[in-house]
PDB file of N, CA and C in Angstrom:
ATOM      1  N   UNK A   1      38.326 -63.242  29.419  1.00  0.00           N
ATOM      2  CA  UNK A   1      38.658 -62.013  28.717  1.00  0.00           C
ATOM      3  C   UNK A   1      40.142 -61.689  28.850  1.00  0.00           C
ATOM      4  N   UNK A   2      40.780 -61.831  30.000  1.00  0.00           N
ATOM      5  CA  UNK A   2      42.058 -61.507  30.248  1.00  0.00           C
ATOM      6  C   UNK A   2      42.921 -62.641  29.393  1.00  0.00           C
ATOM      7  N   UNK A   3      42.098 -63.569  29.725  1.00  0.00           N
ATOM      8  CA  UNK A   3      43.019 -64.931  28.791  1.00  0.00           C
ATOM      9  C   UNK A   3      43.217 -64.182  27.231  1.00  0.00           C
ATOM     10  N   UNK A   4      42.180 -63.816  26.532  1.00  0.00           N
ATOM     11  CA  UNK A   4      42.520 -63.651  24.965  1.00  0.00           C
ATOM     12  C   UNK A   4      43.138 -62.500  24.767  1.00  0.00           C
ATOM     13  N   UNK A   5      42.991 -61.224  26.231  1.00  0.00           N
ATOM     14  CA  UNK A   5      44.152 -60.164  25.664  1.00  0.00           C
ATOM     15  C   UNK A   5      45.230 -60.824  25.853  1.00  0.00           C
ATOM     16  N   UNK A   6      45.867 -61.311  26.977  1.00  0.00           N
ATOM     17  CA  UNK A   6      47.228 -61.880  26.960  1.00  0.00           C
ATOM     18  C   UNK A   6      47.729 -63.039  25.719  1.00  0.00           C
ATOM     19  N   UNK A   7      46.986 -63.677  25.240  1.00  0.00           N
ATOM     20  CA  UNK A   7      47.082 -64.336  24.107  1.00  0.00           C
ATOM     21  C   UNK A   7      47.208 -63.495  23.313  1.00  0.00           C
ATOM     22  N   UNK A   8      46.427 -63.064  22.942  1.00  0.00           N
ATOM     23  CA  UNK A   8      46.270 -61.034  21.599  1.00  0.00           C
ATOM     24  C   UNK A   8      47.595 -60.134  21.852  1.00  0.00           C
ATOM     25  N   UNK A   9      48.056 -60.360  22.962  1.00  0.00           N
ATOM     26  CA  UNK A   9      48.988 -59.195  23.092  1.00  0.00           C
ATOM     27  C   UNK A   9      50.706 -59.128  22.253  1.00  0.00           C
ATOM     28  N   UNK A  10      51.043 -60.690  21.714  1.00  0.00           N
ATOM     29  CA  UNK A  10      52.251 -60.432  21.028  1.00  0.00           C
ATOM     30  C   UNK A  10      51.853 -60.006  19.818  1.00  0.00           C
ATOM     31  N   UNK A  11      50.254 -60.233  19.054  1.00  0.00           N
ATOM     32  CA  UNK A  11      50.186 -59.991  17.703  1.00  0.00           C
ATOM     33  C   UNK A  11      49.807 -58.097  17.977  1.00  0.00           C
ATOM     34  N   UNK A  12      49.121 -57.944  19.095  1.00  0.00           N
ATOM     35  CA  UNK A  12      48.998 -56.611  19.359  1.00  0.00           C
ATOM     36  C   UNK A  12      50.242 -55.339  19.334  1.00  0.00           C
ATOM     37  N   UNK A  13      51.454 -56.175  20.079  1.00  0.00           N
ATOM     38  CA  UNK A  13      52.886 -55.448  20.262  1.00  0.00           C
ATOM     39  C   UNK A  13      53.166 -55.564  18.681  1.00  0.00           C
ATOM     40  N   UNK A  14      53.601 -56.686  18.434  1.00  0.00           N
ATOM     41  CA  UNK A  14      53.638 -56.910  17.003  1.00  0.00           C
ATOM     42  C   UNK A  14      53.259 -55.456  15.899  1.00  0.00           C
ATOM     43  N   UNK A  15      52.647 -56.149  15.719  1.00  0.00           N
ATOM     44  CA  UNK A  15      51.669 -55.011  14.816  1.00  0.00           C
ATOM     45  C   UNK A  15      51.850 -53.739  15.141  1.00  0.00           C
ATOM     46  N   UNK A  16      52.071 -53.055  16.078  1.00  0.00           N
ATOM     47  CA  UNK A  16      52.680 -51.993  16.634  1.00  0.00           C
ATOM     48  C   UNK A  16      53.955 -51.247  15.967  1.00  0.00           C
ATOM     49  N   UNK A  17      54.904 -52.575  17.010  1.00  0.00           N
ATOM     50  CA  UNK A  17      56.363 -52.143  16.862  1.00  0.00           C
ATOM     51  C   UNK A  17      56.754 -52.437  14.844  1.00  0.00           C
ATOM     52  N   UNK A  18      56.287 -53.192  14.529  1.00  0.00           N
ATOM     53  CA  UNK A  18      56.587 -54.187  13.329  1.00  0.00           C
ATOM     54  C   UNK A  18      55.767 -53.659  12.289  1.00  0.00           C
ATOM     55  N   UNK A  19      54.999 -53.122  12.409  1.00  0.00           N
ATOM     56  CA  UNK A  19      53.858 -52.710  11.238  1.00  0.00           C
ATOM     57  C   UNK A  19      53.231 -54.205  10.844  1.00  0.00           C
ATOM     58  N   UNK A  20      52.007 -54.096  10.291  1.00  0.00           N
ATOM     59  CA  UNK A  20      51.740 -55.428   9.636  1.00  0.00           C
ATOM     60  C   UNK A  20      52.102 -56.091   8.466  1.00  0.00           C
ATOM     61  N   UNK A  21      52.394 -57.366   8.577  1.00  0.00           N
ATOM     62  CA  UNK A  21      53.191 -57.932   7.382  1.00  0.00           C
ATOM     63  C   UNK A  21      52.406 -57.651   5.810  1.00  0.00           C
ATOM     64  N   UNK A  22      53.673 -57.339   5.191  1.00  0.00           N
ATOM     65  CA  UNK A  22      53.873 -56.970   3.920  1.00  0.00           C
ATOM     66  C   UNK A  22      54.183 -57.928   3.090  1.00  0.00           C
ATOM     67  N   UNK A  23      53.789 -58.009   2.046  1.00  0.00           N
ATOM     68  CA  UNK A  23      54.260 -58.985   0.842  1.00  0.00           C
ATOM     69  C   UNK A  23      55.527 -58.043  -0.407  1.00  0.00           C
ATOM     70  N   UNK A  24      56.452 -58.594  -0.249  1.00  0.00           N
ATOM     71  CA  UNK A  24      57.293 -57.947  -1.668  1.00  0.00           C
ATOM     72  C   UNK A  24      58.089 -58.711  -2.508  1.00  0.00           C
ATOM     73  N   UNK A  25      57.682 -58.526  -3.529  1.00  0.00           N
ATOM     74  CA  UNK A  25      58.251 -59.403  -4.983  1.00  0.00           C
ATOM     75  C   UNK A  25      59.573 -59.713  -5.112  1.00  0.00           C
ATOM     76  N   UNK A  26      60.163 -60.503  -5.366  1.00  0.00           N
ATOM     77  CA  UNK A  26      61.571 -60.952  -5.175  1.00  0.00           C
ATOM     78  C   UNK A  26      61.874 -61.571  -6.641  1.00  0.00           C
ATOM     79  N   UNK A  27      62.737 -61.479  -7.066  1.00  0.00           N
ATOM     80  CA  UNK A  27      63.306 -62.228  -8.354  1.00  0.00           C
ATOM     81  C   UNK A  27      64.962 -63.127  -8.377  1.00  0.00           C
ATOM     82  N   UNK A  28      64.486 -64.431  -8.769  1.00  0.00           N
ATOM     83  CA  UNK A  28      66.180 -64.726  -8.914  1.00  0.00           C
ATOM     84  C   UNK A  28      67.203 -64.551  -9.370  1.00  0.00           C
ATOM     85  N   UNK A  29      68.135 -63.604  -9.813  1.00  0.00           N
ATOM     86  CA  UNK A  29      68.832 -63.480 -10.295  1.00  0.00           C
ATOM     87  C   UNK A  29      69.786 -64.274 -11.885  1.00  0.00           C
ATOM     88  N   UNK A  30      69.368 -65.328 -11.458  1.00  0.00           N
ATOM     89  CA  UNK A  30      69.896 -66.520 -12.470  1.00  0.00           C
ATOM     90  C   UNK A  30      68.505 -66.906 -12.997  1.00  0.00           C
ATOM     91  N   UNK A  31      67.712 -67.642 -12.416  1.00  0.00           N
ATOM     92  CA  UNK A  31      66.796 -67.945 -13.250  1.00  0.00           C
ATOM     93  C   UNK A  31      65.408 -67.650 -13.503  1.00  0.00           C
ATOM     94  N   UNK A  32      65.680 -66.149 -12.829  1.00  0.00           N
ATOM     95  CA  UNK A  32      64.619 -65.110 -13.413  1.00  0.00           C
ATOM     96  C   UNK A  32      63.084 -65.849 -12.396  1.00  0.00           C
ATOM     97  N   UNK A  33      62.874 -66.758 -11.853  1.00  0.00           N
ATOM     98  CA  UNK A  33      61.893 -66.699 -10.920  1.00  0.00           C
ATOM     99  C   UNK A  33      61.385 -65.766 -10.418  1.00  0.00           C
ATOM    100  N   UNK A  34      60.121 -65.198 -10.082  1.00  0.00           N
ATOM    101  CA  UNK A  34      59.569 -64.593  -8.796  1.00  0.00           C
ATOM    102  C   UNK A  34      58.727 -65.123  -8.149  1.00  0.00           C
ATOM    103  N   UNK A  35      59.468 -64.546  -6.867  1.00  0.00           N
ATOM    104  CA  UNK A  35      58.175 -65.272  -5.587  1.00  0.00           C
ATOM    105  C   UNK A  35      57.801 -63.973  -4.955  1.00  0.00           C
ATOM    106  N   UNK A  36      57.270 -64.287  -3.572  1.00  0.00           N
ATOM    107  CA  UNK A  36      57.550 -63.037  -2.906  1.00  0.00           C
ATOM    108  C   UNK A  36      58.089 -63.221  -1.242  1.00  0.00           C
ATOM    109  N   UNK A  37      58.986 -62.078  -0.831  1.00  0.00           N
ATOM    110  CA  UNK A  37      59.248 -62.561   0.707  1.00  0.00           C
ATOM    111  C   UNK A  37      58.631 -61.512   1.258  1.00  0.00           C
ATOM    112  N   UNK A  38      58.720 -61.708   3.022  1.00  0.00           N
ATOM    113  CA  UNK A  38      57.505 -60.789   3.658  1.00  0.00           C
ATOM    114  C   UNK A  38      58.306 -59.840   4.387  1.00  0.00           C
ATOM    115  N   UNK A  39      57.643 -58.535   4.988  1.00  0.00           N
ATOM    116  CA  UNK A  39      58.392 -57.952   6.110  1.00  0.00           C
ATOM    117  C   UNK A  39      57.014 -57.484   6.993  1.00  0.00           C
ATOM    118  N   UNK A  40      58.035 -56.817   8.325  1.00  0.00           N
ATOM    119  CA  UNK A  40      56.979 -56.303   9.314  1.00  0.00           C
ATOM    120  C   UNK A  40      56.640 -57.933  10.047  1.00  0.00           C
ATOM    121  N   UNK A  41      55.822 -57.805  11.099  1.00  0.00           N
ATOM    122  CA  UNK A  41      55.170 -58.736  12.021  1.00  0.00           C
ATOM    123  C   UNK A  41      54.644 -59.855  11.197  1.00  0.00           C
ATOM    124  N   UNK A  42      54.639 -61.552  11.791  1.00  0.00           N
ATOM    125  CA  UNK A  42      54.644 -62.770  11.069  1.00  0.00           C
ATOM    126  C   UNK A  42      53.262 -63.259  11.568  1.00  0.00           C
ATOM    127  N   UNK A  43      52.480 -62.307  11.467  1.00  0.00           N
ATOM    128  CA  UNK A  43      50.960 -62.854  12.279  1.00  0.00           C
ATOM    129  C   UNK A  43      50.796 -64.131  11.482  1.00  0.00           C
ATOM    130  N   UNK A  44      50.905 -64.522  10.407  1.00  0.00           N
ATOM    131  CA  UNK A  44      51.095 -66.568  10.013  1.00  0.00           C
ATOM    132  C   UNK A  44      51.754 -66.845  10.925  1.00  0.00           C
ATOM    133  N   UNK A  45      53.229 -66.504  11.421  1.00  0.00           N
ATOM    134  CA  UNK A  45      53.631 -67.249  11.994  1.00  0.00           C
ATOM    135  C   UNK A  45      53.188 -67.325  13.804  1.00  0.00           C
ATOM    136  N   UNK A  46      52.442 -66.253  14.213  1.00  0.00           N
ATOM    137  CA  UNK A  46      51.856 -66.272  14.985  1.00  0.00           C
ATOM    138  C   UNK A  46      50.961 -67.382  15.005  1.00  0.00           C
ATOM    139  N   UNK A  47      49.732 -67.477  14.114  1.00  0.00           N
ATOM    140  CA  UNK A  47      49.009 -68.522  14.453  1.00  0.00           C
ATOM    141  C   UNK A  47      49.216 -69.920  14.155  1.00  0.00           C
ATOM    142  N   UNK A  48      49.804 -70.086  13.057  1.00  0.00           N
ATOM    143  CA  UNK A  48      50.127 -71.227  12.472  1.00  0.00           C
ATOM    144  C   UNK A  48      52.110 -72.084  12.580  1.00  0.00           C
ATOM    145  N   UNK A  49      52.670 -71.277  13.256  1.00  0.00           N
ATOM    146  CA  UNK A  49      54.077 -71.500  14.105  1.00  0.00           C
ATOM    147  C   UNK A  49      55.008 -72.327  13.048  1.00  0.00           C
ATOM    148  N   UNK A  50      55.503 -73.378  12.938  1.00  0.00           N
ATOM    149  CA  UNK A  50      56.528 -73.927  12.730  1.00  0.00           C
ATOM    150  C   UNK A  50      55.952 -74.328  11.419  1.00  0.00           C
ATOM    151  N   UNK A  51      55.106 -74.465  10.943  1.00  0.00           N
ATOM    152  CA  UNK A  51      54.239 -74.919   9.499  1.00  0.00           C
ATOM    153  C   UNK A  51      54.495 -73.866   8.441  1.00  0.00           C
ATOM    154  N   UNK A  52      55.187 -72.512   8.837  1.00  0.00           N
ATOM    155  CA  UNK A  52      55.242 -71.711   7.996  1.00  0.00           C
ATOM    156  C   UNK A  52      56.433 -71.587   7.161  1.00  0.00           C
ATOM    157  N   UNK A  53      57.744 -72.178   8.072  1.00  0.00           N
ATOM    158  CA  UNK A  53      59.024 -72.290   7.319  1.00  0.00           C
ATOM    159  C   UNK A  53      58.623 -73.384   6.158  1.00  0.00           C
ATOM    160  N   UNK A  54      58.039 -74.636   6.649  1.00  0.00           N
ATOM    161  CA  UNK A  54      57.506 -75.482   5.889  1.00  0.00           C
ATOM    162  C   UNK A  54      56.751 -75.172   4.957  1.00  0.00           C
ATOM    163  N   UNK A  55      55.640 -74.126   4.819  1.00  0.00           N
ATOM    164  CA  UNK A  55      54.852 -74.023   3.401  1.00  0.00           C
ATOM    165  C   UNK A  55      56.167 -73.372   2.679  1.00  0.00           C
ATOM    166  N   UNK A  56      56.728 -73.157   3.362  1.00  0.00           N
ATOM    167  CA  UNK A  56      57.471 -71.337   2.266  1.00  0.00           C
ATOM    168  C   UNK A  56      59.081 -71.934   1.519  1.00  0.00           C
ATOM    169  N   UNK A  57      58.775 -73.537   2.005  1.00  0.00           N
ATOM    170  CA  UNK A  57      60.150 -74.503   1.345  1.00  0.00           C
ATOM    171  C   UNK A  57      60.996 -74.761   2.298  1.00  0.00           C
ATOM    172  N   UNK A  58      61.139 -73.793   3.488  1.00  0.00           N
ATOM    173  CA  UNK A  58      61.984 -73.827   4.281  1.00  0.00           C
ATOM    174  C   UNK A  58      62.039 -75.270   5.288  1.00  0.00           C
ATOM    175  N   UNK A  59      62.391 -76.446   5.186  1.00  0.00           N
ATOM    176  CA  UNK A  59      61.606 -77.489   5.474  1.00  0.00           C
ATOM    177  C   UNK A  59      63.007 -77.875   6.717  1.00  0.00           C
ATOM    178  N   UNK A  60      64.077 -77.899   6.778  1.00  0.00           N
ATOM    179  CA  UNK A  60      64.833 -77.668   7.720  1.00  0.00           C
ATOM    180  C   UNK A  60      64.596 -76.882   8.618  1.00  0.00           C
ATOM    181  N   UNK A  61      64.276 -75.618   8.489  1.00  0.00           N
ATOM    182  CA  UNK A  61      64.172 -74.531   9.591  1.00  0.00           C
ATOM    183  C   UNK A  61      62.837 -74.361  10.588  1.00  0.00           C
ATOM    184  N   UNK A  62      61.737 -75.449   9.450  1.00  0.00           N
ATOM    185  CA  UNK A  62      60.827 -75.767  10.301  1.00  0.00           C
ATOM    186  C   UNK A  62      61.065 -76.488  11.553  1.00  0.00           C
ATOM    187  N   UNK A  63      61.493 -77.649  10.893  1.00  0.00           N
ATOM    188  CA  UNK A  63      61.529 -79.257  12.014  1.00  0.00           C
ATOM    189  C   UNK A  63      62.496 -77.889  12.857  1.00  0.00           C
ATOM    190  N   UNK A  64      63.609 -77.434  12.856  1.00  0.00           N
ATOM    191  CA  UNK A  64      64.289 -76.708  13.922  1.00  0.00           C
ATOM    192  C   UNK A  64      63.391 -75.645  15.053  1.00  0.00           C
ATOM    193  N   UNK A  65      62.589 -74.773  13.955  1.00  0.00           N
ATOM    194  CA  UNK A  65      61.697 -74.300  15.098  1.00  0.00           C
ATOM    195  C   UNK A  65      60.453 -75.379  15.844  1.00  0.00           C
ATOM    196  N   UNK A  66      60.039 -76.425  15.208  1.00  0.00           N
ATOM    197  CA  UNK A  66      58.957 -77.600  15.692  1.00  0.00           C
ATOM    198  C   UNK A  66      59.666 -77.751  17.280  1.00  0.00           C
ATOM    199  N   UNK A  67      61.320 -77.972  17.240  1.00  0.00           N
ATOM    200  CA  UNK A  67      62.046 -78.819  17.961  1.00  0.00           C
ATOM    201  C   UNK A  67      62.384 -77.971  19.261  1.00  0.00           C
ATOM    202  N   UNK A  68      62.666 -76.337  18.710  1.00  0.00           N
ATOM    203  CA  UNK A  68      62.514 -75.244  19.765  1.00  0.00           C
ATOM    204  C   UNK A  68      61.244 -74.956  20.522  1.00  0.00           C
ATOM    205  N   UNK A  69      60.118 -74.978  19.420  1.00  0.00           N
ATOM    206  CA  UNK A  69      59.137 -74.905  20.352  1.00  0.00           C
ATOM    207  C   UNK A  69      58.696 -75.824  21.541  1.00  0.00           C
ATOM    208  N   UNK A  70      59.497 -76.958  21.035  1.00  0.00           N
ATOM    209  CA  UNK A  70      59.144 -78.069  22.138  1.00  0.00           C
ATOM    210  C   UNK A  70      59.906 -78.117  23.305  1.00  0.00           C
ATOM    211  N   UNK A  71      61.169 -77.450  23.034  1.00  0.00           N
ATOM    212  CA  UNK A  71      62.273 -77.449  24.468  1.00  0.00           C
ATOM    213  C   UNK A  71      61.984 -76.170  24.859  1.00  0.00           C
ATOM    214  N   UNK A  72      61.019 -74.911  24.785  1.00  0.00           N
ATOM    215  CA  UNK A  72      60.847 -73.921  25.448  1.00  0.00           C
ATOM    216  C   UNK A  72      59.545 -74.064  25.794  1.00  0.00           C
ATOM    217  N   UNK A  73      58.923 -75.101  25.585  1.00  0.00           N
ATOM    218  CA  UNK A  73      57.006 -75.599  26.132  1.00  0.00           C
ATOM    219  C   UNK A  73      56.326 -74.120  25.736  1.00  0.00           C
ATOM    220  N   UNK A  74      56.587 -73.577  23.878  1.00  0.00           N
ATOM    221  CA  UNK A  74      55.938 -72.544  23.747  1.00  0.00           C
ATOM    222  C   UNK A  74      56.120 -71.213  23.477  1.00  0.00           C
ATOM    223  N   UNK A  75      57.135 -71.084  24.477  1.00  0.00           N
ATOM    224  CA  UNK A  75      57.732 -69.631  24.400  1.00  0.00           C
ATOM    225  C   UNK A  75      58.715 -69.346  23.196  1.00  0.00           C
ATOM    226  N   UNK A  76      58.981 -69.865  22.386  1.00  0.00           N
ATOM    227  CA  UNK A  76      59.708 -70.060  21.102  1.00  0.00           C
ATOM    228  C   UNK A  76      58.801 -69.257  20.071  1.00  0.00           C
ATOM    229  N   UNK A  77      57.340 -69.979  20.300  1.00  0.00           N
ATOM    230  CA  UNK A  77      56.367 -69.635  19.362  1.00  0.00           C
ATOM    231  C   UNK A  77      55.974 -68.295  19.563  1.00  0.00           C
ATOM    232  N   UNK A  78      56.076 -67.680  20.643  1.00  0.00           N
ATOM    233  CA  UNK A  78      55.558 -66.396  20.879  1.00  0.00           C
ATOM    234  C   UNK A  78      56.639 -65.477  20.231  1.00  0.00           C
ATOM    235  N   UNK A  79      57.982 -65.705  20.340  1.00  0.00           N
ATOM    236  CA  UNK A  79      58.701 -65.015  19.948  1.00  0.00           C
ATOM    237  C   UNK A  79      59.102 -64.532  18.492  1.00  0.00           C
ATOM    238  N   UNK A  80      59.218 -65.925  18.071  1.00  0.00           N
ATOM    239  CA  UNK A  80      59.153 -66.315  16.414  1.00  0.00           C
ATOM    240  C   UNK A  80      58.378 -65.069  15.908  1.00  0.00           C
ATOM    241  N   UNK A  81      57.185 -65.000  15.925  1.00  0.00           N
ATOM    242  CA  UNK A  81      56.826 -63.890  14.690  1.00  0.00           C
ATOM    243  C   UNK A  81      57.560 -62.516  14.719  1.00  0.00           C
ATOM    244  N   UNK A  82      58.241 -62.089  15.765  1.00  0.00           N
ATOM    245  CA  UNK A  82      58.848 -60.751  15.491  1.00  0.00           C
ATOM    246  C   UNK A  82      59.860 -60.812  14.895  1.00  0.00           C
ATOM    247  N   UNK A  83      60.275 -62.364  14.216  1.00  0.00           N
ATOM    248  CA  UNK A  83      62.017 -62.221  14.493  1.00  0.00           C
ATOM    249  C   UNK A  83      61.950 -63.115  12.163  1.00  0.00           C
ATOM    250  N   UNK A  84      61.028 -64.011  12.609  1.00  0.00           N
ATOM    251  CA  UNK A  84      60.870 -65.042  10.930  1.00  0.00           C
ATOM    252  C   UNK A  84      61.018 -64.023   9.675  1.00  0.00           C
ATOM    253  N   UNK A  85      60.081 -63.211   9.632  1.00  0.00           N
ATOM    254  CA  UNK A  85      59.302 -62.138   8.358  1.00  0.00           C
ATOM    255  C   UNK A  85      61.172 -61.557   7.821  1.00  0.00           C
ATOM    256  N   UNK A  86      62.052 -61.160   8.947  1.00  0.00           N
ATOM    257  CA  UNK A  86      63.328 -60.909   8.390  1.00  0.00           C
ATOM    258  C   UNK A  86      63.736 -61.749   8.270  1.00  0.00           C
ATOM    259  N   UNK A  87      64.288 -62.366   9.293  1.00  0.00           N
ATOM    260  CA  UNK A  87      65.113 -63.971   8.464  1.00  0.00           C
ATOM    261  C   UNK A  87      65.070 -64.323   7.080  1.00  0.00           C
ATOM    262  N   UNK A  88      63.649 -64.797   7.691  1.00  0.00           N
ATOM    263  CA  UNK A  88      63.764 -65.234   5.786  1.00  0.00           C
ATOM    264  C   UNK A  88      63.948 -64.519   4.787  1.00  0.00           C
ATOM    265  N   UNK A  89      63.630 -63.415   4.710  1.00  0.00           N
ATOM    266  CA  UNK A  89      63.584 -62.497   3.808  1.00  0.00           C
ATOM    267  C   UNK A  89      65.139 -62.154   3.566  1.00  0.00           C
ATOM    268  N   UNK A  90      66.429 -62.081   4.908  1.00  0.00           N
ATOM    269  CA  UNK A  90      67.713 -62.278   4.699  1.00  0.00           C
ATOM    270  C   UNK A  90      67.993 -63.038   4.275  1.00  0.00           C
ATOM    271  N   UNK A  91      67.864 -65.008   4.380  1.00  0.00           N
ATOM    272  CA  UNK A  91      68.219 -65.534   3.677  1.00  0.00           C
ATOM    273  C   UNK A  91      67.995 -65.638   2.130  1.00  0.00           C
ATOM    274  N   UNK A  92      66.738 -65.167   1.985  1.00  0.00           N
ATOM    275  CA  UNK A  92      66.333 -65.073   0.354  1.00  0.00           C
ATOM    276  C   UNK A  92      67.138 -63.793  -0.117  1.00  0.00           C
ATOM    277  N   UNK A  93      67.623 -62.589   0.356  1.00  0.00           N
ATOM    278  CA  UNK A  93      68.603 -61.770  -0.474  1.00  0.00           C
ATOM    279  C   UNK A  93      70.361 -62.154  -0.771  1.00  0.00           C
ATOM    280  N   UNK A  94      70.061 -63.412   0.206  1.00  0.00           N
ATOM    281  CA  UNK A  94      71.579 -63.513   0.463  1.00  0.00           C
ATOM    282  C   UNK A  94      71.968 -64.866  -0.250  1.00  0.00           C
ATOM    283  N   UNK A  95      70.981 -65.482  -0.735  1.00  0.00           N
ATOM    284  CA  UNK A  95      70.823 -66.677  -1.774  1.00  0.00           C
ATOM    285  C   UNK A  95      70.837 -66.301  -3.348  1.00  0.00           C
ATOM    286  N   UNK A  96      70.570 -65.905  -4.102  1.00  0.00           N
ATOM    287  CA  UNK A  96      70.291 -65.413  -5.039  1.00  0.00           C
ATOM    288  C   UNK A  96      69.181 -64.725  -5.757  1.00  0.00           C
ATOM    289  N   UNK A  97      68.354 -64.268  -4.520  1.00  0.00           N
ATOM    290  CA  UNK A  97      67.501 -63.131  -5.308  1.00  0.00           C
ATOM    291  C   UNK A  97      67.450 -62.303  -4.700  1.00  0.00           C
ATOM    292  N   UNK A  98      66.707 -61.003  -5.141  1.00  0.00           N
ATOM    293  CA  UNK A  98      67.054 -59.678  -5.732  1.00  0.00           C
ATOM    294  C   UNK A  98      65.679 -58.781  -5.260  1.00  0.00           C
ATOM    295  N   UNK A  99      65.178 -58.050  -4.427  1.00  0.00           N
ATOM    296  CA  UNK A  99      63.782 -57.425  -4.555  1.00  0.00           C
ATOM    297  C   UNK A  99      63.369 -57.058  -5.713  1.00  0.00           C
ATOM    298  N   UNK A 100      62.281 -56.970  -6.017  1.00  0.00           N
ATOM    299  CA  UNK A 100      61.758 -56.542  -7.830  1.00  0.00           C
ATOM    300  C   UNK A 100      60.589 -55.861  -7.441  1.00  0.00           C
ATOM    301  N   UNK A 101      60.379 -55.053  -6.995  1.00  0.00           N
ATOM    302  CA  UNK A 101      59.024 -54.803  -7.427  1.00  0.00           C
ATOM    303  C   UNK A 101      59.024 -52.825  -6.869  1.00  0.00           C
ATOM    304  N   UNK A 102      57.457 -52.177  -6.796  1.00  0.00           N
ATOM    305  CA  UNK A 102      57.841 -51.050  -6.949  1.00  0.00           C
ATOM    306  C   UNK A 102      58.452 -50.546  -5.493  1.00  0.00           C
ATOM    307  N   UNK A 103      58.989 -49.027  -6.129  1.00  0.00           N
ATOM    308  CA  UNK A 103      59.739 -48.749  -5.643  1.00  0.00           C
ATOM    309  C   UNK A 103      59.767 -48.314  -3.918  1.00  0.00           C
ATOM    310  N   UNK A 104      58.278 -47.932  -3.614  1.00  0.00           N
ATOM    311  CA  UNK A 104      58.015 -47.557  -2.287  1.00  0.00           C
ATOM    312  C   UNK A 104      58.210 -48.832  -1.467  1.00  0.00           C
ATOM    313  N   UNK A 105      57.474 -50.275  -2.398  1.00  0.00           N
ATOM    314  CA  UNK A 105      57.377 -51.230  -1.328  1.00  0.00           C
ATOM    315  C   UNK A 105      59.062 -51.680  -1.414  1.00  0.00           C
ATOM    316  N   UNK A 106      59.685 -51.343  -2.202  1.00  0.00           N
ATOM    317  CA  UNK A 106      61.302 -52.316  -1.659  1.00  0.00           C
ATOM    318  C   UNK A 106      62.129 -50.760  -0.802  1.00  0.00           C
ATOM    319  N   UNK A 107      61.677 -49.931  -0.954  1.00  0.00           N
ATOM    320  CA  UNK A 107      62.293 -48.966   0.595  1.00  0.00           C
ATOM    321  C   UNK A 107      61.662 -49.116   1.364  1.00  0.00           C
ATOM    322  N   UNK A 108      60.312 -49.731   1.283  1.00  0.00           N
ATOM    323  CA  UNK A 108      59.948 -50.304   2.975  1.00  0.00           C
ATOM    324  C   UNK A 108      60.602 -51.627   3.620  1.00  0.00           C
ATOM    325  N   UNK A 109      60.671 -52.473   2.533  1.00  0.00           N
ATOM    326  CA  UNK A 109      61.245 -53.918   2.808  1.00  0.00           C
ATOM    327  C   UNK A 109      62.520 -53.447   3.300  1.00  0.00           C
ATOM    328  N   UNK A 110      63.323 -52.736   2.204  1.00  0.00           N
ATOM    329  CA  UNK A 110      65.163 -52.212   2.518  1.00  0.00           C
ATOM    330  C   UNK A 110      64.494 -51.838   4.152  1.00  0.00           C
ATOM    331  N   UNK A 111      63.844 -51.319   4.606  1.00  0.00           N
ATOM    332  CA  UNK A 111      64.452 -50.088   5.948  1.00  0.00           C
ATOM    333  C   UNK A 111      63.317 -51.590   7.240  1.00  0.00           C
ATOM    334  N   UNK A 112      62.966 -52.149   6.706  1.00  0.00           N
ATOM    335  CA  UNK A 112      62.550 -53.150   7.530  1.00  0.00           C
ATOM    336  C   UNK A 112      63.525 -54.285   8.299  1.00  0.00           C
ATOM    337  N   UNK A 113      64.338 -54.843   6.900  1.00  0.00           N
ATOM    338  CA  UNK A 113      65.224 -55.722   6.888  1.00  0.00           C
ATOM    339  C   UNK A 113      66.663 -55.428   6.753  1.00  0.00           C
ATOM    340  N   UNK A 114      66.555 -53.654   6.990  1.00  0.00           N
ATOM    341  CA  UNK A 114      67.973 -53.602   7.734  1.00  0.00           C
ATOM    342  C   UNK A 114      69.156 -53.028   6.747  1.00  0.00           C
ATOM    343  N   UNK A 115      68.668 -52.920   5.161  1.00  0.00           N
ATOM    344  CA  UNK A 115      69.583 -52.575   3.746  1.00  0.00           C
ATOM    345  C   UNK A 115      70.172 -51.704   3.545  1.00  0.00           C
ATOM    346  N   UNK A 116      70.818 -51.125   3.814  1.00  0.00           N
ATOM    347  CA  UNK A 116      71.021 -49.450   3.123  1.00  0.00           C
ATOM    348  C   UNK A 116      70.862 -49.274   2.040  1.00  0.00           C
ATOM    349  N   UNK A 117      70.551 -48.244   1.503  1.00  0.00           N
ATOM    350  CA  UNK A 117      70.721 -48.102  -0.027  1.00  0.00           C
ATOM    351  C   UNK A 117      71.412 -47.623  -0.737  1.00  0.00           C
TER     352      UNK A 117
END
């Protein structure tokens, strides 16, 4: 029992401090794409760790966290979800796209990931 709260407990803090992850619509600027990037706590990246830069294209930043998790035996992975959900979501505003979608969810994303308005 103590084993699965202490296991439970970064998605527990998480979820807390972070709110639970959000999905918000993103558009490219140039070629009009939408995807979406996330904010709040990376509970994917909680369970599923270094595979997530990888589904999401990010295929460099995976093998980099694969390679961290392996020189910290772990503790990389615990950390990762409080820290991914922005990252990426910085690098995708700072690449060429744009939040798109309504207006409550991109002042939650803005005040998540740090934007002023």
């Amino acid at each position: 029992m103590e084993f699965l709260l202490l296991f439970l407990l970064p998605l527990i803090l998480g979820s807390i401090f972070l709110g639970w992850q959000r999905k918000v619509k993103v558009k490219h600027r140039v070629s009009g794409v939408e995807k979406y990037c996330f904010t709040g706590y990376s509970w994917t990246y909680f369970f599923f760790g270094f595979f997530i830069p990888i589904f999401r294209g990010e295929i460099a930043i995976g093998i980099f966290h694969l390679i961290f998790t392996m020189l910290t035996f772990g503790i990389f992975q615990l950390i990762m979800p409080f820290l991914y959900n922005k990252q990426s979501s910085i690098r995708l505003l700072t690449s060429g796209w744009e939040l798109n979608d309504t207006e409550d969810k991109m002042s939650f994303a803005k005040s998540k990931i740090g934007i002023s308005s």
